[in-house]
C-alpha atoms as a PDB file:
ATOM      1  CA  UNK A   1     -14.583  10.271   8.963  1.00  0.00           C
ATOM      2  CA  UNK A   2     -15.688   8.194   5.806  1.00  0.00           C
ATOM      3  CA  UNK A   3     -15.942   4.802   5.947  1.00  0.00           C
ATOM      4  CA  UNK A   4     -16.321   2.260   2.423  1.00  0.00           C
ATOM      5  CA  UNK A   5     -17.409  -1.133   2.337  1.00  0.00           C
ATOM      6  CA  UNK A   6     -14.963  -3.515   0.404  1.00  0.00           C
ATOM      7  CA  UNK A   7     -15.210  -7.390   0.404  1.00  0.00           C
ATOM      8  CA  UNK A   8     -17.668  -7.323   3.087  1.00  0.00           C
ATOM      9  CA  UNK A   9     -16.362  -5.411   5.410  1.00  0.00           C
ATOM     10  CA  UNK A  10     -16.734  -1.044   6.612  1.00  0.00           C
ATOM     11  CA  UNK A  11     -13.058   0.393   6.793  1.00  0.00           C
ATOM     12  CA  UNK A  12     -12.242   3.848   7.821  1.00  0.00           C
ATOM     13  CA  UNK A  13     -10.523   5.739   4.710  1.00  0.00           C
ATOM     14  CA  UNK A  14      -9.629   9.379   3.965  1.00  0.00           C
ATOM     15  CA  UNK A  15     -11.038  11.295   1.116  1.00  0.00           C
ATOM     16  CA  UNK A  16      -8.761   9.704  -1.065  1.00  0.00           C
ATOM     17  CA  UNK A  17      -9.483   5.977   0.463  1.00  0.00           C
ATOM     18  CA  UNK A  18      -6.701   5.292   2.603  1.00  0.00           C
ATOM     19  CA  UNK A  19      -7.209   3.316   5.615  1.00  0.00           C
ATOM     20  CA  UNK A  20      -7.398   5.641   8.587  1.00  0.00           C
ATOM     21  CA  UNK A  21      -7.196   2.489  11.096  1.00  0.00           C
ATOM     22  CA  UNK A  22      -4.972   0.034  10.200  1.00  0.00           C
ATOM     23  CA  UNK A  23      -6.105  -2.626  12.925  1.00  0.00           C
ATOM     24  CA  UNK A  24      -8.591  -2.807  10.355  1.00  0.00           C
ATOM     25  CA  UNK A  25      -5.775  -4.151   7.284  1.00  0.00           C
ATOM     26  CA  UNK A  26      -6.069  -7.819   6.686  1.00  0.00           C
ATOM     27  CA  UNK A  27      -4.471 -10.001   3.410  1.00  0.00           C
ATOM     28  CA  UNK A  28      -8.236 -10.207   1.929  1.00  0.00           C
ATOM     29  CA  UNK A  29      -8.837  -6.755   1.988  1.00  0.00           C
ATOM     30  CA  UNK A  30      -5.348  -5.897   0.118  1.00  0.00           C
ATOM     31  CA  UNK A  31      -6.378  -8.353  -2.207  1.00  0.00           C
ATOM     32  CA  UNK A  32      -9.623  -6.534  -2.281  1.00  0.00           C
ATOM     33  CA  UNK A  33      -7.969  -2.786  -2.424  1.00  0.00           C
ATOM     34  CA  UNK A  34      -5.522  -3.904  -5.033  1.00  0.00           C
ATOM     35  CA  UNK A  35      -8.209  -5.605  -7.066  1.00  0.00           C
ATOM     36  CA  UNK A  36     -10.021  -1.846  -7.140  1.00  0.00           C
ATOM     37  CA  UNK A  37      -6.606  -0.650  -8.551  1.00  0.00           C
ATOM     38  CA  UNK A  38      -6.843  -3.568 -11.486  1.00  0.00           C
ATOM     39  CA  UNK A  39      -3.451  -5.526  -9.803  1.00  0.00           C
ATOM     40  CA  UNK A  40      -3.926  -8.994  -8.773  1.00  0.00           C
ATOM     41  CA  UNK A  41      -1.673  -9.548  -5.624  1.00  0.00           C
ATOM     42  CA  UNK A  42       1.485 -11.777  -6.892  1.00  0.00           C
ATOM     43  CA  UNK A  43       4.406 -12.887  -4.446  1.00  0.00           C
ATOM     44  CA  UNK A  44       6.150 -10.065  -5.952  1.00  0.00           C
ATOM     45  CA  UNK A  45       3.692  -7.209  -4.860  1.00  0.00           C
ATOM     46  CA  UNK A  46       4.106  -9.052  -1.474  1.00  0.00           C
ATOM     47  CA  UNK A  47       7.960  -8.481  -1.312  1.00  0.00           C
ATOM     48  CA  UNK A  48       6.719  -5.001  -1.436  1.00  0.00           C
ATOM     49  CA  UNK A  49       3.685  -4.752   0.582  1.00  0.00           C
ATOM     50  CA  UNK A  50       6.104  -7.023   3.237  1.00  0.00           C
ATOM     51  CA  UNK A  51       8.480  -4.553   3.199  1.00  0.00           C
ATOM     52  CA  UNK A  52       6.727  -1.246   3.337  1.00  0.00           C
ATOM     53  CA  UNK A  53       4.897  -3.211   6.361  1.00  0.00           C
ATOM     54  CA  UNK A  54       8.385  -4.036   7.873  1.00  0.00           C
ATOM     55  CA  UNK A  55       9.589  -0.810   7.168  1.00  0.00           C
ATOM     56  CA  UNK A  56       6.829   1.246   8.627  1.00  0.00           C
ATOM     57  CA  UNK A  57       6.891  -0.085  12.139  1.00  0.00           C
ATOM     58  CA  UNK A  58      10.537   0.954  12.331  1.00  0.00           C
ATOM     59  CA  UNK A  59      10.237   4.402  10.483  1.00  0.00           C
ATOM     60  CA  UNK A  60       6.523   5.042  11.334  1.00  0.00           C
ATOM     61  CA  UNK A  61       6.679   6.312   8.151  1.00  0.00           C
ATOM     62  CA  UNK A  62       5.990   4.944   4.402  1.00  0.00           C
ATOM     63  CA  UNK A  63       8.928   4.338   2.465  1.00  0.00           C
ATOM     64  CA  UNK A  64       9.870   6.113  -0.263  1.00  0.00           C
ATOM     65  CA  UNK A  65      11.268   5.398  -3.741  1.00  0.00           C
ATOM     66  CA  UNK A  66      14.859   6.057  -3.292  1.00  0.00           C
ATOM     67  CA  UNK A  67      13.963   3.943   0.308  1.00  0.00           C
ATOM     68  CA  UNK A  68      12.860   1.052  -1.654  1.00  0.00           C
ATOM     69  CA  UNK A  69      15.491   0.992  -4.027  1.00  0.00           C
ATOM     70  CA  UNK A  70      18.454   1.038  -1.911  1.00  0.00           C
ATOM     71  CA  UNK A  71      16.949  -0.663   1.625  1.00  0.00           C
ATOM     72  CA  UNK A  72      13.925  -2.973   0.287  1.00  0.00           C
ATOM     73  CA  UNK A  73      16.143  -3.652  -3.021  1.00  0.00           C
ATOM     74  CA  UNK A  74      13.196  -3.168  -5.202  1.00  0.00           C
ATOM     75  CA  UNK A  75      13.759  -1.854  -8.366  1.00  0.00           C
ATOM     76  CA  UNK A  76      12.232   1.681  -9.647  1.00  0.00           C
ATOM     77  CA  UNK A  77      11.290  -0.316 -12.977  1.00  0.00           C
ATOM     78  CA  UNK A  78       9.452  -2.772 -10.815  1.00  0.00           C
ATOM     79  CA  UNK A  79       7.587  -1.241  -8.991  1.00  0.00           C
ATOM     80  CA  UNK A  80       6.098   1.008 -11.576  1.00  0.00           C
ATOM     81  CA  UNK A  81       5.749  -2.558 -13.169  1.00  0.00           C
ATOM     82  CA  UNK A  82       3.558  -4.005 -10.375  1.00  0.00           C
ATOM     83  CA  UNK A  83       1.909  -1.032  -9.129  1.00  0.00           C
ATOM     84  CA  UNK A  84       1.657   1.014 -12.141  1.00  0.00           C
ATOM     85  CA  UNK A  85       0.951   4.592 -12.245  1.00  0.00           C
ATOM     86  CA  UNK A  86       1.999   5.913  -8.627  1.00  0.00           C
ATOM     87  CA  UNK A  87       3.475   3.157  -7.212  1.00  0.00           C
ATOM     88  CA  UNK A  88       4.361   3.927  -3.891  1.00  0.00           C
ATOM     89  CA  UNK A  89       1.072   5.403  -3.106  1.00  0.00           C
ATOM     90  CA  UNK A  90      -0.747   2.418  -4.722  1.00  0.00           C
ATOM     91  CA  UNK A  91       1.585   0.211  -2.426  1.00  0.00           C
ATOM     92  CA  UNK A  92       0.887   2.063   0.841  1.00  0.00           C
ATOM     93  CA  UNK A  93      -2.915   2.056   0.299  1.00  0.00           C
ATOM     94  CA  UNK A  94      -3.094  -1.349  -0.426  1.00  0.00           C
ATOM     95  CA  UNK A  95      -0.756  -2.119   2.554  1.00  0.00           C
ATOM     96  CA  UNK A  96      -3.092  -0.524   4.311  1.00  0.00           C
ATOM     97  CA  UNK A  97      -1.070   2.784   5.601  1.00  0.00           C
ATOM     98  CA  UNK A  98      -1.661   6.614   5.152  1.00  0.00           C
ATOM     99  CA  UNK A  99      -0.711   8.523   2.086  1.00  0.00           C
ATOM    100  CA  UNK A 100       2.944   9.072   1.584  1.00  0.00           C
ATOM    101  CA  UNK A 101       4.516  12.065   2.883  1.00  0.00           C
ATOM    102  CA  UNK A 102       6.052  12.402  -0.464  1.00  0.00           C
ATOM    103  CA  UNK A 103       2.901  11.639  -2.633  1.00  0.00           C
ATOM    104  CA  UNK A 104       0.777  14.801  -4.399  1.00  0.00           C
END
């Protein structure tokens, strides 16, 4: 399993840096993980990231768009706003849970 060393600390990530432990997620190292992605954590990417969280433990599974929209009330255009380019994956890695399901 690889590990990478961000703000200090070893995590275990996939190949494509996704936390493979999530005992191992804490508020710095999102702040870390979203800095890598150029996003500086605002309350609004917290809505999200509190959500997904939220969201996960009931599902034990990371939301999707449609999900996000219609449960989380978050916007398509704002989320592509805060976590441009792949939003939902962006979100779930710096949440600090696996790739989504419905994520290439």
């Amino acid at each position: 399993m690889p590990t990478k060393e961000i703000a200090g600390t070893t995590i275990d990530v996939t190949e494509e840096g996704f936390l493979t432990d999530r005992s191992q997620w804490s508020r710095d190292l999102a702040g870390a993980l979203a800095t890598e992605e150029g996003i500086e954590l605002t309350d609004e990417h917290w809505k999200v990231i509190d959500f997904i969280t939220a969201d996960f433990q009931e599902k034990q599974a990371v939301p999707g768009m449609r999900r996000m929209n219609k449960v989380g009330g978050i916007p398509t255009k704002d989320l592509y706003r805060l976590f441009p380019n792949g939003p939902i994956k962006k979100a779930a890695r710096i949440s600090g849970f696996p790739k989504p399901a419905s994520c290439v």
